[in-house]
Protein backbone atom coordinates (compact mmCIF):
# COMPACT_ATOMS: atom_id res chain seq x y z
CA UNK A 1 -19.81 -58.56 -23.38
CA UNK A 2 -19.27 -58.86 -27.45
CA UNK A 3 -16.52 -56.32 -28.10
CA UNK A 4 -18.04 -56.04 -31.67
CA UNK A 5 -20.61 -54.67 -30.03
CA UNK A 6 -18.50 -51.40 -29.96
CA UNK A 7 -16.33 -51.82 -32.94
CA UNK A 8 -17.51 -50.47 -36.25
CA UNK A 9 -15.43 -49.60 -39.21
CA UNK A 10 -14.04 -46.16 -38.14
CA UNK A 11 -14.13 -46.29 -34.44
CA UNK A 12 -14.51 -48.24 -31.37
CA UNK A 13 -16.66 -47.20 -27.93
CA UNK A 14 -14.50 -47.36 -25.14
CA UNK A 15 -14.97 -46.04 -21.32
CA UNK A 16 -13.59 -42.73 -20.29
CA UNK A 17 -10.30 -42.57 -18.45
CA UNK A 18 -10.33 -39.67 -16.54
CA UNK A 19 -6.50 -39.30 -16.09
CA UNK A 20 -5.47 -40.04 -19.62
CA UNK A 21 -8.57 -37.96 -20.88
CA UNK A 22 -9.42 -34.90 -19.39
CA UNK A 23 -6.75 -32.25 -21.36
CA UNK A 24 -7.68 -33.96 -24.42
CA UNK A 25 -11.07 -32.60 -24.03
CA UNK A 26 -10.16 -29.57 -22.05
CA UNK A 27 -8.89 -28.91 -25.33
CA UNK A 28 -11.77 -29.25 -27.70
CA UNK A 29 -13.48 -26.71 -25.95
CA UNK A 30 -10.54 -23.90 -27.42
CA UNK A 31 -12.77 -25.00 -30.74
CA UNK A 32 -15.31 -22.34 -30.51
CA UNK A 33 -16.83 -23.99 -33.62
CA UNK A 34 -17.08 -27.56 -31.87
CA UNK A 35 -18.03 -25.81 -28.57
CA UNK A 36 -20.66 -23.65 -30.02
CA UNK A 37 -22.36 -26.27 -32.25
CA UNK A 38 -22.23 -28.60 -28.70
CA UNK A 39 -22.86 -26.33 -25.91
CA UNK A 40 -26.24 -24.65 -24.64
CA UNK A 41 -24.63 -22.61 -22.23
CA UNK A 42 -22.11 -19.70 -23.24
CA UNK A 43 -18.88 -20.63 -24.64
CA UNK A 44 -16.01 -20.46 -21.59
CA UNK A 45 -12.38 -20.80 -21.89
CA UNK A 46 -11.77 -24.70 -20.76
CA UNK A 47 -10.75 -25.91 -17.90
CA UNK A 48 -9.51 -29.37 -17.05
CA UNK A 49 -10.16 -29.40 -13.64
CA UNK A 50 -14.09 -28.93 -14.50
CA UNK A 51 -13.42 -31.39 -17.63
CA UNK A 52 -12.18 -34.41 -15.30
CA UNK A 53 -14.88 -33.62 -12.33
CA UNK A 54 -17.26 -34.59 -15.39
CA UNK A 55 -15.74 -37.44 -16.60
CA UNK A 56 -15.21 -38.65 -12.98
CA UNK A 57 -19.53 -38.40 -12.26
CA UNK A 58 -20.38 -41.92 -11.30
CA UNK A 59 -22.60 -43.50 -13.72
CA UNK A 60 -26.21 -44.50 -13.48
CA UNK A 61 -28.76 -46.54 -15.13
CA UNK A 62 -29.88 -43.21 -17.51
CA UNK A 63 -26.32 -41.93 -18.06
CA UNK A 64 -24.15 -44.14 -20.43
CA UNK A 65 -21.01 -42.06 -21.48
CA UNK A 66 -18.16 -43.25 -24.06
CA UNK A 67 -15.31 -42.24 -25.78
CA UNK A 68 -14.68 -42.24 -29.15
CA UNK A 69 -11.19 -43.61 -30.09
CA UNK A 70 -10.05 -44.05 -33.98
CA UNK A 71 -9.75 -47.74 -34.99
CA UNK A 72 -6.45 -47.03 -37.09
CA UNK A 73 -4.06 -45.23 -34.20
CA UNK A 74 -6.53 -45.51 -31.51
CA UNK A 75 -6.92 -41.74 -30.93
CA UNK A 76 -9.48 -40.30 -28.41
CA UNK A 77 -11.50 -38.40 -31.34
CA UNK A 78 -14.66 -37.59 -29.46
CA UNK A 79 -17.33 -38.18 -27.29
CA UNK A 80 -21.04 -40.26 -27.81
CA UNK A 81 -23.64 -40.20 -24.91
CA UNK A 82 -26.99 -41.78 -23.95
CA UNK A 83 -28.86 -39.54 -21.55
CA UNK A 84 -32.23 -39.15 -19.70
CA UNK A 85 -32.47 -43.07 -20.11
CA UNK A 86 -36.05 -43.65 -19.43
CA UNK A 87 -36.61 -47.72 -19.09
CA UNK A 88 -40.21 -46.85 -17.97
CA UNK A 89 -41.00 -45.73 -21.37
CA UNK A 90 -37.79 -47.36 -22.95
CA UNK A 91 -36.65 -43.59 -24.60
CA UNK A 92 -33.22 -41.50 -24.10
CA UNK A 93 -31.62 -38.82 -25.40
CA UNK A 94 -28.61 -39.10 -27.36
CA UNK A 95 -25.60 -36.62 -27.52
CA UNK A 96 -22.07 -36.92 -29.67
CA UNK A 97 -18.99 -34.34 -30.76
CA UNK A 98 -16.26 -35.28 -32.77
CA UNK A 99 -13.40 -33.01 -31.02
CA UNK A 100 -10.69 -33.48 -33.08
CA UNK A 101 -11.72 -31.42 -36.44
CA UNK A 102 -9.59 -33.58 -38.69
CA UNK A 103 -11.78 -36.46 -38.11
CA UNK A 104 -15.01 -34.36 -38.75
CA UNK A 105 -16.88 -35.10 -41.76
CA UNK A 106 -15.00 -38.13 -42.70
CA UNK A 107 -17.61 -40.94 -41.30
CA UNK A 108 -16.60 -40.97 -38.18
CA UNK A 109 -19.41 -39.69 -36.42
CA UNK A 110 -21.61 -41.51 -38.26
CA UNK A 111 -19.77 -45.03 -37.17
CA UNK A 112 -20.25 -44.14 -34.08
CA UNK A 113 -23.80 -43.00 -33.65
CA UNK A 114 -24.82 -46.65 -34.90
CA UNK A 115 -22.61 -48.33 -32.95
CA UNK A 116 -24.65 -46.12 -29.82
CA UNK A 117 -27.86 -47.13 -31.72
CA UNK A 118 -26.96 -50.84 -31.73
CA UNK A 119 -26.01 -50.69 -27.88
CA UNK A 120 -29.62 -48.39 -27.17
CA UNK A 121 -31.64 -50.73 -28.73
CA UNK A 122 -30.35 -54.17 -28.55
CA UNK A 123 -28.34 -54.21 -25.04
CA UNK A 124 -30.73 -51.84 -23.20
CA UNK A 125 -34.26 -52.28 -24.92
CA UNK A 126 -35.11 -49.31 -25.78
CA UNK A 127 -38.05 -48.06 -28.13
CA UNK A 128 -36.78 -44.74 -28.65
CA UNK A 129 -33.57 -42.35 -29.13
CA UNK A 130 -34.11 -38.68 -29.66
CA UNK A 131 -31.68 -35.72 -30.24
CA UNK A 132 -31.57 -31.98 -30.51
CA UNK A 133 -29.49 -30.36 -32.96
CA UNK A 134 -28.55 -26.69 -34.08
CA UNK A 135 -30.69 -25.88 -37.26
CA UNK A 136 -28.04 -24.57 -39.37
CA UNK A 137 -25.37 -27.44 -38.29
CA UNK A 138 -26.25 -29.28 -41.64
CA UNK A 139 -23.56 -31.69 -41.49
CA UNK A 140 -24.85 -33.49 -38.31
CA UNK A 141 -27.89 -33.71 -39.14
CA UNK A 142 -26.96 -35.16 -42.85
CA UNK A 143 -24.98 -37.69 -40.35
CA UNK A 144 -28.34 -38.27 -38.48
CA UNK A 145 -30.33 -38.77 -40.92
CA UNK A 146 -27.85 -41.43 -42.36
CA UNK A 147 -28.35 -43.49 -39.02
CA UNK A 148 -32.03 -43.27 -39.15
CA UNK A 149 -33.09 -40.02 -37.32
CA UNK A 150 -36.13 -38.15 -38.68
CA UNK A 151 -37.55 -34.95 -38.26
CA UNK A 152 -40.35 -34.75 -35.70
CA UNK A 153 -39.96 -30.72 -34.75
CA UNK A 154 -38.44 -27.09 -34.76
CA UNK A 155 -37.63 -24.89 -32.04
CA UNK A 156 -37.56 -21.35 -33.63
CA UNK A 157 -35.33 -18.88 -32.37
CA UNK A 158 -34.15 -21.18 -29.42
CA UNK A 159 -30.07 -20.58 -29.50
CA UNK A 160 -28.35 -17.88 -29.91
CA UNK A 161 -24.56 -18.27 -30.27
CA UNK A 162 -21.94 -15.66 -31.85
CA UNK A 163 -24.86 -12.76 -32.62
CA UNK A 164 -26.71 -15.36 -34.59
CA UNK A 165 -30.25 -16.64 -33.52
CA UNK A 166 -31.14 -20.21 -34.80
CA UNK A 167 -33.55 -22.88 -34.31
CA UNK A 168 -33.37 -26.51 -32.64
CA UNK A 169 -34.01 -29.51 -34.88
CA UNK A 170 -35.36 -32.35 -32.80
CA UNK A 171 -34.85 -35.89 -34.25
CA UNK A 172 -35.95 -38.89 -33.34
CA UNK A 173 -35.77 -42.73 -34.37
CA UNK A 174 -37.88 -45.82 -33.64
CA UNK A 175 -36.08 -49.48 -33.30
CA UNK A 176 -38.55 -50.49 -35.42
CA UNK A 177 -37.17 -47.67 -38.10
CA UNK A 178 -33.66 -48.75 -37.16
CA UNK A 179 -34.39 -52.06 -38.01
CA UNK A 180 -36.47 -51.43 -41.25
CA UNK A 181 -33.99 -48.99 -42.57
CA UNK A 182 -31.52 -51.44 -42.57
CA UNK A 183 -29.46 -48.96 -39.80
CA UNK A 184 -30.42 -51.56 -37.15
CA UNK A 185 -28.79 -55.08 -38.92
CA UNK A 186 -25.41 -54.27 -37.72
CA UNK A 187 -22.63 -51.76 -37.80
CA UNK A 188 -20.98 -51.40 -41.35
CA UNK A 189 -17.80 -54.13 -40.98
């Protein structure tokens, strides 16, 4: 397969390594802001034994995880994952955090939900990506919207994290918008 398929200009897809991986992550999760803006269930302390059982999961045809390692130092940085692949109806569900909060709001994100856009559309076929995102998390959907994702709905009242109740912002993009947008010629190089 193309490597440049999962190289942009920030960040590369790679596979997870459970070994090498696992505390990295275990240790996001002690970022109750990361876990919080993530998580639907209620925020735990981490564990790593939990954390590698998940990584370890075989695969399948509707789950297509990656790690998100820096292009300059090759740092595991994050996380991006298709889910709920449908190839009935040619849909999925997307999911991505950026763990490492030095790396947050600096692109990377962003790289990296095209490059999962350019592998959902153009190596599986699909017609349609959707995500769900915390209402008041402003800066991922700004980073959304940048790759193409519009907004198609509004949970009210749906989460409720730290005392706060918030809505869900469902987005959702078409290849044919990710191609028209110009989101869908290729990853920024």
């Amino acid at each position: 397969m193309n490597d440049s398929l999962f190289t942009g200009t920030l960040v590369r897809l790679a596979a997870q390594d459970p070994a090498a991986d696992a505390q990295t992550i275990s240790n996001w999760r002690r970022d109750t802001i990361y876990t919080r803006w993530l998580e639907v269930d209620p925020v735990l302390p981490p564990q790593l034994k939990q954390t590698r059982e998940r990584i370890e999961r075989p695969h399948s045809e509707r789950f297509y995880p990656f790690a998100i390692r820096a292009l300059a130092d090759d740092k595991l940085i994050g996380f991006v994952i298709l889910l709920r692949v449908n190839s009935h109806h040619r849909d999925a569900y997307v999911g991505i955090g950026i763990g490492e909060s030095e790396y947050r709001s600096k692109g990377y994100g962003t790289d990296a939900m095209k490059l999962i856009l350019q592998f959902a559309f153009q190596e599986l076929n699909l017609h349609r990506v959707s995500l769900d995102a915390v209402a008041t998390n402003a800066r991922a959907i700004r980073s959304y919207e940048k790759c193409g994702f519009v907004h198609e709905g509004k949970t009210r009242g749906a989460e409720f994290r730290g005392g706060i109740r918030d809505d869900i912002v469902t987005m959702g993009v078409l290849r044919e918008e990710w191609e028209r947008n110009g989101t869908g010629n290729q990853v920024d190089r």
